[in-house]
PDB file of N, CA and C in Angstrom:
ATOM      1  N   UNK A   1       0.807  -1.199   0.000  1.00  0.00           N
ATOM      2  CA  UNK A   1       0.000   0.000   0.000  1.00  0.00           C
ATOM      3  C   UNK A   1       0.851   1.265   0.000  1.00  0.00           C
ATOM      4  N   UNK A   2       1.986   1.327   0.296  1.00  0.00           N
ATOM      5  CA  UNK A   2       2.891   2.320   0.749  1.00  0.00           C
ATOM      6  C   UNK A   2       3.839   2.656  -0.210  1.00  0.00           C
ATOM      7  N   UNK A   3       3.983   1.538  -1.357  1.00  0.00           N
ATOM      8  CA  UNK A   3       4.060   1.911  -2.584  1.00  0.00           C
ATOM      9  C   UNK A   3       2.807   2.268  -3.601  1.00  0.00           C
ATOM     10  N   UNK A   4       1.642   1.986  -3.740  1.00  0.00           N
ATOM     11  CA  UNK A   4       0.798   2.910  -4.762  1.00  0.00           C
ATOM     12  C   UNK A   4       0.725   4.498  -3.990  1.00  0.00           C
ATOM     13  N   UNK A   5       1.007   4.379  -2.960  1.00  0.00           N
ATOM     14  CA  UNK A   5       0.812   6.048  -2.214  1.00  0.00           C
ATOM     15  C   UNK A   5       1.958   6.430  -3.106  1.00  0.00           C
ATOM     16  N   UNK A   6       3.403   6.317  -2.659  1.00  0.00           N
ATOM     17  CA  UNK A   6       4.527   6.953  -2.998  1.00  0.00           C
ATOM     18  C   UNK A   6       4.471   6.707  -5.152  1.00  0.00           C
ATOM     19  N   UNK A   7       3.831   5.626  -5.482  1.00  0.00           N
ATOM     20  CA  UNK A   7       3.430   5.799  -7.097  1.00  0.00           C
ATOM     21  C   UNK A   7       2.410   6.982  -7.306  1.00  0.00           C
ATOM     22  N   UNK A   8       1.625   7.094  -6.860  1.00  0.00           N
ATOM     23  CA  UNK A   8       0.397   8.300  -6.879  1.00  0.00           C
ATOM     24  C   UNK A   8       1.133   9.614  -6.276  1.00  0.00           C
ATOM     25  N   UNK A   9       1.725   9.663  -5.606  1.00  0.00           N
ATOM     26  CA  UNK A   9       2.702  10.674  -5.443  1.00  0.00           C
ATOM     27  C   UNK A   9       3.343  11.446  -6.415  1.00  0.00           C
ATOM     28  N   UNK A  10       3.980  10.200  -6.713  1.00  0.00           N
ATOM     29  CA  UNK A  10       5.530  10.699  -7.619  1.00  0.00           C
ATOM     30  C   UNK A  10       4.135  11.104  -9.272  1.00  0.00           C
ATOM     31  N   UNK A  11       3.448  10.075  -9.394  1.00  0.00           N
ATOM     32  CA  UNK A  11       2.301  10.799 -10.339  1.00  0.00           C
ATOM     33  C   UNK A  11       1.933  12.064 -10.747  1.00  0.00           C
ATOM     34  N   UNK A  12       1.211  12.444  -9.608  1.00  0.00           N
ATOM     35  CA  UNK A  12       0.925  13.841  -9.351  1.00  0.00           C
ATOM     36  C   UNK A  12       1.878  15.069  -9.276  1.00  0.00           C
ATOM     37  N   UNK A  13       3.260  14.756  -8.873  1.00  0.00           N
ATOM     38  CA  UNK A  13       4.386  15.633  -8.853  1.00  0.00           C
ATOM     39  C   UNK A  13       4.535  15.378 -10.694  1.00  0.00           C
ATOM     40  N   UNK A  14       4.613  14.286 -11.466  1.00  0.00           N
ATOM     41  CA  UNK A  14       5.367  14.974 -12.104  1.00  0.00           C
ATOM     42  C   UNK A  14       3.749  15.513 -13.506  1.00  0.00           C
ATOM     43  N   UNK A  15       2.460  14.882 -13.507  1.00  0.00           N
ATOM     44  CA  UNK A  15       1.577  15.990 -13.526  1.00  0.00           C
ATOM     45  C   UNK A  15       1.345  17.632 -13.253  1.00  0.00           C
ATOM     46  N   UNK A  16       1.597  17.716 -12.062  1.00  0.00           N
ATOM     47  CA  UNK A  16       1.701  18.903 -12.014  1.00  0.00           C
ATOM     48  C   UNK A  16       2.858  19.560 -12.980  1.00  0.00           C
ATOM     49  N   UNK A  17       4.026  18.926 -12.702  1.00  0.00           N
ATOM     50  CA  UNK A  17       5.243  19.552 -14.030  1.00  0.00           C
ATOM     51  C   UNK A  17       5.082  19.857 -15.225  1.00  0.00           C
ATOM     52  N   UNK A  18       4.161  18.694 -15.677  1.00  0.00           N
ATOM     53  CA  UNK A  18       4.363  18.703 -17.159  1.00  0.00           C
ATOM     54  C   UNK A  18       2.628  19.903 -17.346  1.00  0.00           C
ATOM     55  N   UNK A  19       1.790  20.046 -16.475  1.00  0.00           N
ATOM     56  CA  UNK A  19       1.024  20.964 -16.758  1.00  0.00           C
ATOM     57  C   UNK A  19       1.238  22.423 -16.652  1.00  0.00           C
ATOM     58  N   UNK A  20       2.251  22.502 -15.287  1.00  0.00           N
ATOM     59  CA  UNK A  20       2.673  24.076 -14.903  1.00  0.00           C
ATOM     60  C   UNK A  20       3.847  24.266 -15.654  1.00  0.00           C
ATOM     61  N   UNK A  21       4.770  23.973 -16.145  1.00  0.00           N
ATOM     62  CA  UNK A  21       5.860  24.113 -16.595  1.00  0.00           C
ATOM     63  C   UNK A  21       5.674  24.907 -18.064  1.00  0.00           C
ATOM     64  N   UNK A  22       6.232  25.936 -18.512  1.00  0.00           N
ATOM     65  CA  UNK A  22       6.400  26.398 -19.937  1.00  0.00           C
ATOM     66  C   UNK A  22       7.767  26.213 -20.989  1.00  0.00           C
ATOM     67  N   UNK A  23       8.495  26.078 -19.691  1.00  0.00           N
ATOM     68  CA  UNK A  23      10.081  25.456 -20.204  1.00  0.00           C
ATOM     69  C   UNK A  23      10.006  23.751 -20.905  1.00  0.00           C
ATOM     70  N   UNK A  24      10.392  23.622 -21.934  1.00  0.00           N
ATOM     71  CA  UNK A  24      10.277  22.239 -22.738  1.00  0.00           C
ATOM     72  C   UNK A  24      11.483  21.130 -22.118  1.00  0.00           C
ATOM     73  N   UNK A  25      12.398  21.398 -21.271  1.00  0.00           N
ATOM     74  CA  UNK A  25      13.039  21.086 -20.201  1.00  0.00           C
ATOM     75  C   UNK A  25      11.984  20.345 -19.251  1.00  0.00           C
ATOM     76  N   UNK A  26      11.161  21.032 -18.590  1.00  0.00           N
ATOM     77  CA  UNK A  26      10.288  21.164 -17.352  1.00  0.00           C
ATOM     78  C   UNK A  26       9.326  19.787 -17.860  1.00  0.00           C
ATOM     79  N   UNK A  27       9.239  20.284 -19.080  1.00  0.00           N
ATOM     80  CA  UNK A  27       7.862  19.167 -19.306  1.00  0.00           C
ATOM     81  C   UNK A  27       8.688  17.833 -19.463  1.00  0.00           C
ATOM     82  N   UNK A  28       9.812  18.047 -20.251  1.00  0.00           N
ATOM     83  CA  UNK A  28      10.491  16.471 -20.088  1.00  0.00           C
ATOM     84  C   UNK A  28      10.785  15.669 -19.119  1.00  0.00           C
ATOM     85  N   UNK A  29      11.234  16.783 -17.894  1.00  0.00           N
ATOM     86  CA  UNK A  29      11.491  15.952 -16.422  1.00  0.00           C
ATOM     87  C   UNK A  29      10.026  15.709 -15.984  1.00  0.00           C
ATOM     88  N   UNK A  30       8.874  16.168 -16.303  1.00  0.00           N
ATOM     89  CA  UNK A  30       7.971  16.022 -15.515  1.00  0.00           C
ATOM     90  C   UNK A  30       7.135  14.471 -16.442  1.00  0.00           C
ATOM     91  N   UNK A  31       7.754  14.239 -17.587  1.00  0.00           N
ATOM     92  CA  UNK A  31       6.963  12.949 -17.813  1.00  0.00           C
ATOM     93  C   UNK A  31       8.092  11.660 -17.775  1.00  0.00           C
ATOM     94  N   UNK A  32       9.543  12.442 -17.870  1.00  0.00           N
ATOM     95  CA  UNK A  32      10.272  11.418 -16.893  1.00  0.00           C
ATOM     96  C   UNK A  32       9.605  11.127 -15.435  1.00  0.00           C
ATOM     97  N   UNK A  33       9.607  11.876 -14.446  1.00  0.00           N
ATOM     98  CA  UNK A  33       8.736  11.541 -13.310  1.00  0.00           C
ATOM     99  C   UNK A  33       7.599  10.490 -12.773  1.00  0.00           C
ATOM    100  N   UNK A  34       6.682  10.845 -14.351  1.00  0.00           N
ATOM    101  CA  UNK A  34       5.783  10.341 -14.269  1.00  0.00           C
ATOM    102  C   UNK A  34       5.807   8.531 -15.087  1.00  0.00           C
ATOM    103  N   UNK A  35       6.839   8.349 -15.806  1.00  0.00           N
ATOM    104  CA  UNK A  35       7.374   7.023 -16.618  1.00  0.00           C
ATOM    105  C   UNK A  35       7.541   6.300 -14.638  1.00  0.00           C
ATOM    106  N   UNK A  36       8.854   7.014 -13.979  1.00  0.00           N
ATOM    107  CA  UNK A  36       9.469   6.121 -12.971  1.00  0.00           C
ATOM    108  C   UNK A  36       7.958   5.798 -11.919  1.00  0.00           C
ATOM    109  N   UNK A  37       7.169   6.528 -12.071  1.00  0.00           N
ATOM    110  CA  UNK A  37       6.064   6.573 -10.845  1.00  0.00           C
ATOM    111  C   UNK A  37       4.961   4.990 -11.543  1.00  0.00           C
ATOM    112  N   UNK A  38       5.175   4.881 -12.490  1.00  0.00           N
ATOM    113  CA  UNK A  38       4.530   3.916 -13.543  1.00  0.00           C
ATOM    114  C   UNK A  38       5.532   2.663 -12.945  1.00  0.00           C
ATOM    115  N   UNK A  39       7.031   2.764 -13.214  1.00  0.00           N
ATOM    116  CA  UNK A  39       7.379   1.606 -13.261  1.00  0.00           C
ATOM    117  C   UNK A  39       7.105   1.376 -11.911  1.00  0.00           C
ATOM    118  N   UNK A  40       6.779   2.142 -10.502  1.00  0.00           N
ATOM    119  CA  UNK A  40       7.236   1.687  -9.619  1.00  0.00           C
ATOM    120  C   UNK A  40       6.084   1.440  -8.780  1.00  0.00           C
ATOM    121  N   UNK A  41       4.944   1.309  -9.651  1.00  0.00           N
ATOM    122  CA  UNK A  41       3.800   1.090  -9.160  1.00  0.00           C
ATOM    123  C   UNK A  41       3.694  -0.607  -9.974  1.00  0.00           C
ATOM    124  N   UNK A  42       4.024  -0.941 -11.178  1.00  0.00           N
ATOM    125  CA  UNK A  42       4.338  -1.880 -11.998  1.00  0.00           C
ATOM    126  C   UNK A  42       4.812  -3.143 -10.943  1.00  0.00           C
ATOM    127  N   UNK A  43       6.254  -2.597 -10.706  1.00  0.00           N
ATOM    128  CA  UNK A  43       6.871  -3.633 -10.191  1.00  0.00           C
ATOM    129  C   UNK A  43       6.368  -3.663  -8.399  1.00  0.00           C
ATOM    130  N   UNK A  44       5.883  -3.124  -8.041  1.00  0.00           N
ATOM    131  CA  UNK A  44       5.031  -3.230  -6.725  1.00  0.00           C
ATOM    132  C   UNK A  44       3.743  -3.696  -6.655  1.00  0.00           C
ATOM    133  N   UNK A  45       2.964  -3.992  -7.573  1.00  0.00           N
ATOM    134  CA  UNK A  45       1.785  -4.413  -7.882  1.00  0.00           C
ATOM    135  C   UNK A  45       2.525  -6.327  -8.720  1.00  0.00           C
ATOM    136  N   UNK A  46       3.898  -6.040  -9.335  1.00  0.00           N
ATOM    137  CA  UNK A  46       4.140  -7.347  -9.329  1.00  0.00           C
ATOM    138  C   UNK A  46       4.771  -8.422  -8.306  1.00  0.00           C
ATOM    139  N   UNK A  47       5.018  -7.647  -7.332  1.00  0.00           N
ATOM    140  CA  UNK A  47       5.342  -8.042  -6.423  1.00  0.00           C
ATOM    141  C   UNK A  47       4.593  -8.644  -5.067  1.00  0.00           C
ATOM    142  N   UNK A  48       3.518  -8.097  -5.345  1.00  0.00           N
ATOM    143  CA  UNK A  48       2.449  -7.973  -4.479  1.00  0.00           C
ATOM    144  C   UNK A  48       1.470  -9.327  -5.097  1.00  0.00           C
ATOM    145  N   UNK A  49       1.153  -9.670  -6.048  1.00  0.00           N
ATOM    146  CA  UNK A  49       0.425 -10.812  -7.202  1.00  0.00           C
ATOM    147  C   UNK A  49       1.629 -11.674  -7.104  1.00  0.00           C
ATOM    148  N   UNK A  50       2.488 -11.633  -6.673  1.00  0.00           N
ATOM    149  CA  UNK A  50       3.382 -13.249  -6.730  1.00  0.00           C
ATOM    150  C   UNK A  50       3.872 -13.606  -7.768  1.00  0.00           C
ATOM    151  N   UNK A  51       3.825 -12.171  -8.700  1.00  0.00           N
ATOM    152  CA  UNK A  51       5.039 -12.821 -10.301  1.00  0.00           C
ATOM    153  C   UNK A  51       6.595 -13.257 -10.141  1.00  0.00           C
ATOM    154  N   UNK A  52       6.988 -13.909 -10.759  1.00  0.00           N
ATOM    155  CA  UNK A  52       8.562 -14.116 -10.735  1.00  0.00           C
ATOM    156  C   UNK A  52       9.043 -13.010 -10.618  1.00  0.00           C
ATOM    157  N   UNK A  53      10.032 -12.736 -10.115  1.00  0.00           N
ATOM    158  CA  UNK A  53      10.849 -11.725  -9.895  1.00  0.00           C
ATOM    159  C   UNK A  53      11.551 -11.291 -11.385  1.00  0.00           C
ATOM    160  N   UNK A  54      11.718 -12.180 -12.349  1.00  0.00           N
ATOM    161  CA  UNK A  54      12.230 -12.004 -13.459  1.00  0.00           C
ATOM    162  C   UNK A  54      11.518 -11.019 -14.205  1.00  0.00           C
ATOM    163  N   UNK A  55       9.984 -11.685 -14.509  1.00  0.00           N
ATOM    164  CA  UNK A  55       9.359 -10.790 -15.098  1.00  0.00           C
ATOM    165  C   UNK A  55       8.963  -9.524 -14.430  1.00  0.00           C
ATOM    166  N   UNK A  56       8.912  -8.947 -13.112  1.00  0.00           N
ATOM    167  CA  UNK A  56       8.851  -7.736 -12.614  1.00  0.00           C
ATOM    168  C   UNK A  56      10.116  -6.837 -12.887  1.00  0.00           C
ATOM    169  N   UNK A  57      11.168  -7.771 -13.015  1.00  0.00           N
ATOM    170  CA  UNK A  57      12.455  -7.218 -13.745  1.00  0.00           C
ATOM    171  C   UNK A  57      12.410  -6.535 -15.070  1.00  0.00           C
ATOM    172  N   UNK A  58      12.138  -7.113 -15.583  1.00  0.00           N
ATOM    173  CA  UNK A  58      11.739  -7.367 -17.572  1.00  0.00           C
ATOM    174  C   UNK A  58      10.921  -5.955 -17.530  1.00  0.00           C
ATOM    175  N   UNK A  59       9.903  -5.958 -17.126  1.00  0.00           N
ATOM    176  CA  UNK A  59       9.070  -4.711 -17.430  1.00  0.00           C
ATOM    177  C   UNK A  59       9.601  -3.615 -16.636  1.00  0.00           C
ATOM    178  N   UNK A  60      10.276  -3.682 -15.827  1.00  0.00           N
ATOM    179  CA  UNK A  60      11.043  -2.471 -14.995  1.00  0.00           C
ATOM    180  C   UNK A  60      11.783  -2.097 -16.124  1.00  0.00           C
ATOM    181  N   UNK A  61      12.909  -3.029 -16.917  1.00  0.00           N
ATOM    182  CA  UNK A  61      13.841  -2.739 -18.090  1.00  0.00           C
ATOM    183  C   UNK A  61      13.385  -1.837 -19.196  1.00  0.00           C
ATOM    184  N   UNK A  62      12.100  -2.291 -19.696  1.00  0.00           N
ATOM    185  CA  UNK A  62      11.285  -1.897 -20.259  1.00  0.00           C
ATOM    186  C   UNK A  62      10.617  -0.387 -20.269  1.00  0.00           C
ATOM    187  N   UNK A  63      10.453  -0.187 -19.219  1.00  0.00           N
ATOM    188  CA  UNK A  63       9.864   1.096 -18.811  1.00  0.00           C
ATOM    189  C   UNK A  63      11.169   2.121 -19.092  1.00  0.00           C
ATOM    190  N   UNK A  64      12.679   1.569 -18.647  1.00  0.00           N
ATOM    191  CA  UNK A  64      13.551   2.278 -18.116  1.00  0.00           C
ATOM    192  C   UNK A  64      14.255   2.523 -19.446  1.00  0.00           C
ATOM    193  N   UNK A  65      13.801   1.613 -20.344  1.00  0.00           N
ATOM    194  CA  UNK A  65      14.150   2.133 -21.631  1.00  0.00           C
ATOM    195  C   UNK A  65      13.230   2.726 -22.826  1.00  0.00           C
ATOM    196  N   UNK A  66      12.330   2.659 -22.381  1.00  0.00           N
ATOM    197  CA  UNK A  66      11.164   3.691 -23.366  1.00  0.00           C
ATOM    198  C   UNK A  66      11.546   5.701 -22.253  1.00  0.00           C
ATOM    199  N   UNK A  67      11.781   5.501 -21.357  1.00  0.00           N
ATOM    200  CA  UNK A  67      12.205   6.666 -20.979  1.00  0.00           C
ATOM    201  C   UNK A  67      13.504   6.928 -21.330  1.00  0.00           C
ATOM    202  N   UNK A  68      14.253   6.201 -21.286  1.00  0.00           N
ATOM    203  CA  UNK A  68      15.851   6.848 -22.089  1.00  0.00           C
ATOM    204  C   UNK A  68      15.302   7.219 -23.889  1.00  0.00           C
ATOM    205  N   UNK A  69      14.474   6.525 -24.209  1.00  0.00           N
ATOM    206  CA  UNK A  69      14.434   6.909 -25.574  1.00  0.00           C
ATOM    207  C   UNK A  69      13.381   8.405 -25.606  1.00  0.00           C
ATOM    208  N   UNK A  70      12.302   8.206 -24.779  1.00  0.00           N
ATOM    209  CA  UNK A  70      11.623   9.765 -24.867  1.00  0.00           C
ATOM    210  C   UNK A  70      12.663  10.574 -24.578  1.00  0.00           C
ATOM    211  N   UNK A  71      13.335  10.849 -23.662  1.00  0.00           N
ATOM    212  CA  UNK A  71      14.479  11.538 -23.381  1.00  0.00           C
ATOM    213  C   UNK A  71      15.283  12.110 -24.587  1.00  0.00           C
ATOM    214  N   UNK A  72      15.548  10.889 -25.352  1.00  0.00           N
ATOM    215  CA  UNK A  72      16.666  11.633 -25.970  1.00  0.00           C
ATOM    216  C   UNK A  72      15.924  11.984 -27.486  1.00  0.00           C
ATOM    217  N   UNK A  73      14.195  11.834 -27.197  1.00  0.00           N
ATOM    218  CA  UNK A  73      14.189  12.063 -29.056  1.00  0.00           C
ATOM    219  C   UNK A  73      13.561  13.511 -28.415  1.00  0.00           C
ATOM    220  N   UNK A  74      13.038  13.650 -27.128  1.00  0.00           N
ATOM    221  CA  UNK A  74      12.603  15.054 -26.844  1.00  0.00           C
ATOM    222  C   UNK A  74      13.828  15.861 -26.596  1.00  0.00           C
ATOM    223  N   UNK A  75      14.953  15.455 -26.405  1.00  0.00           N
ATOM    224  CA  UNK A  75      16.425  16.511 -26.326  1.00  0.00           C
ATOM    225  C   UNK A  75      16.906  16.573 -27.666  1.00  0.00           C
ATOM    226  N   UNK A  76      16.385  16.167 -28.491  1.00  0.00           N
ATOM    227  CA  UNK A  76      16.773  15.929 -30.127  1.00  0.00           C
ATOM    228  C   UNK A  76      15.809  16.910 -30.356  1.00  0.00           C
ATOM    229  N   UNK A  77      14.955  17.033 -30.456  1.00  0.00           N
ATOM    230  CA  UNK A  77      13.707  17.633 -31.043  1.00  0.00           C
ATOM    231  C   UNK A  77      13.616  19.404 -30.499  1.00  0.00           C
ATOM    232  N   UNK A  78      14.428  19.146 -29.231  1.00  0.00           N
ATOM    233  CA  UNK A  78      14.494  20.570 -28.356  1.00  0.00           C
ATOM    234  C   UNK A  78      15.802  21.081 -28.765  1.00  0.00           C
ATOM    235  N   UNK A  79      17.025  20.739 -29.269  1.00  0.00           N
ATOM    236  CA  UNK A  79      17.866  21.100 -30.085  1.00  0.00           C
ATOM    237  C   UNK A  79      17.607  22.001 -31.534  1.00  0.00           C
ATOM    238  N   UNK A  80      16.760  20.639 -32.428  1.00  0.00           N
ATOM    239  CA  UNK A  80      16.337  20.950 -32.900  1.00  0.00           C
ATOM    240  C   UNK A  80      15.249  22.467 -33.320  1.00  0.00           C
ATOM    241  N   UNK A  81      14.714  22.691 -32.330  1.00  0.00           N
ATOM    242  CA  UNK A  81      13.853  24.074 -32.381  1.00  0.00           C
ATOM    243  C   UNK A  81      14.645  24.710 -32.148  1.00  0.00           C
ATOM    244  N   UNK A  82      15.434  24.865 -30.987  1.00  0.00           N
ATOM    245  CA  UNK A  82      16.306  26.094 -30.351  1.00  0.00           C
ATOM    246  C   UNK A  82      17.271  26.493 -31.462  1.00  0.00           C
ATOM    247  N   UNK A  83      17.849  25.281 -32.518  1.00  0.00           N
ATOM    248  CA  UNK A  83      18.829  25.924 -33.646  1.00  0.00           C
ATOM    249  C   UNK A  83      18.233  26.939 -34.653  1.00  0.00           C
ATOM    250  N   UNK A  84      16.360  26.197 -35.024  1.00  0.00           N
ATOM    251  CA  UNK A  84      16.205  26.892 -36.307  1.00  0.00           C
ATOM    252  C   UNK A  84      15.531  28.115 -35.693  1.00  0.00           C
ATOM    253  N   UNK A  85      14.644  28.451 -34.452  1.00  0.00           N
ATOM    254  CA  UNK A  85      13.805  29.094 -33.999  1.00  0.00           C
ATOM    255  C   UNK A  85      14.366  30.057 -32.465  1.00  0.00           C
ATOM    256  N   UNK A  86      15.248  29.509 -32.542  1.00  0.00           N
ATOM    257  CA  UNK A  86      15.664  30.462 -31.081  1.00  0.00           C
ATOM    258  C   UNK A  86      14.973  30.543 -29.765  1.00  0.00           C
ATOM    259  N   UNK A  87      13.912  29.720 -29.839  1.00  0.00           N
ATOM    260  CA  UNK A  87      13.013  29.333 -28.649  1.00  0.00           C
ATOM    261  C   UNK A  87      12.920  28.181 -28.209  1.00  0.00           C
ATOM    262  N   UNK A  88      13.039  28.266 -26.811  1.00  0.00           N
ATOM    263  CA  UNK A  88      12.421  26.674 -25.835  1.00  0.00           C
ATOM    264  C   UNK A  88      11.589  26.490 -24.892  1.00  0.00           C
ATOM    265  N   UNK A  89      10.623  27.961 -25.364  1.00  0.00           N
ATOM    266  CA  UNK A  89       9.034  27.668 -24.431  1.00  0.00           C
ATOM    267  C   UNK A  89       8.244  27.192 -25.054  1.00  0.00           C
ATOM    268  N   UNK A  90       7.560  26.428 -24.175  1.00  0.00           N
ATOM    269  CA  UNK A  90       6.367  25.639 -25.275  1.00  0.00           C
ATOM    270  C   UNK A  90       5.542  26.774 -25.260  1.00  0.00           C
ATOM    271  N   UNK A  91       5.071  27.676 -24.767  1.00  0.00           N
ATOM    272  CA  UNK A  91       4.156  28.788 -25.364  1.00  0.00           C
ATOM    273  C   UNK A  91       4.491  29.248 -26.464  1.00  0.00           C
ATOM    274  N   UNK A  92       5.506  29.896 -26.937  1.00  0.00           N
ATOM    275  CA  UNK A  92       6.272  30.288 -27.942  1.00  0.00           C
ATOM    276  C   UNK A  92       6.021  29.711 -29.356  1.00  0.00           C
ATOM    277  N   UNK A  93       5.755  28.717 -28.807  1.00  0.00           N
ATOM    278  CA  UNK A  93       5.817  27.341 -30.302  1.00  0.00           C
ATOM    279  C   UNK A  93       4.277  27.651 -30.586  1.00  0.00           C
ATOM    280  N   UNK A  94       3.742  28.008 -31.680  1.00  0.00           N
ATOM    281  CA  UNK A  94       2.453  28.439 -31.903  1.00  0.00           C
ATOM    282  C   UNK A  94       2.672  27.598 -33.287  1.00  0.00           C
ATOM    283  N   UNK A  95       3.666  27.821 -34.288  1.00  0.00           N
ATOM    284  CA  UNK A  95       3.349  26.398 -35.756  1.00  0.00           C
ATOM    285  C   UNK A  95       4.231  25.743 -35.644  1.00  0.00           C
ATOM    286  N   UNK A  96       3.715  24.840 -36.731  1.00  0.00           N
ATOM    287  CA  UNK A  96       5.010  23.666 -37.243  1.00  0.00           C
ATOM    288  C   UNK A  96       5.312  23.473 -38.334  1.00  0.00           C
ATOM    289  N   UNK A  97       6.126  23.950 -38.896  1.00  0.00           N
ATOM    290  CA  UNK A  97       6.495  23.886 -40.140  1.00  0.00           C
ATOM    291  C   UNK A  97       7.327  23.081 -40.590  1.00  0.00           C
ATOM    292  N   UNK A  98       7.337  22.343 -41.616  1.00  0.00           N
ATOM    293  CA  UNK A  98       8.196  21.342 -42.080  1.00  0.00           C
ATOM    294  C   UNK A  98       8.685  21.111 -43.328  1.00  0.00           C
TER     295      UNK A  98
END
């Protein structure tokens, strides 16, 4: 129980980030936040149901690598704007041109 609290926690912290935040920085840590609050409700809910430890492993891996990849295609993509556009608020960003 004391992990879905501290998962619903870490939830809501990084919710709030990715809603209050205008910095494209801000919003990335805040759905990083919200990926680890996922896995760690995941592997506590597998732990809790009596899965192998392997597979609570496996999907921890899983999680921990779909967030290294949001990470780096949203630090790609935030490069990206800041070279051609000179901005890294998401307010700022009004089109998309391609």
């Amino acid at each position: 129980m004391i992990a879905l609290a501290v998962a619903c926690a870490l939830f809501s912290l990084g919710l709030y980030a990715v809603l209050s935040r205008r910095d494209i920085i801000g919003v990335l840590v805040g759905v990083e936040i919200m990926l680890g609050a996922g896995s760690v409700l995941l592997a506590s809910l597998g732990a809790a149901s009596g899965a192998s430890s392997g597979s609570v492993q496996a999907i921890g891996v899983m999680v921990l690598l779909l967030a290294a990849a949001e990470a780096a295609v949203g630090l790609s993509l935030l490069l990206s704007l800041y070279r051609t556009s000179g901005r890294s608020r998401v307010d700022e960003l009004s089109e998309v041109s391609g």
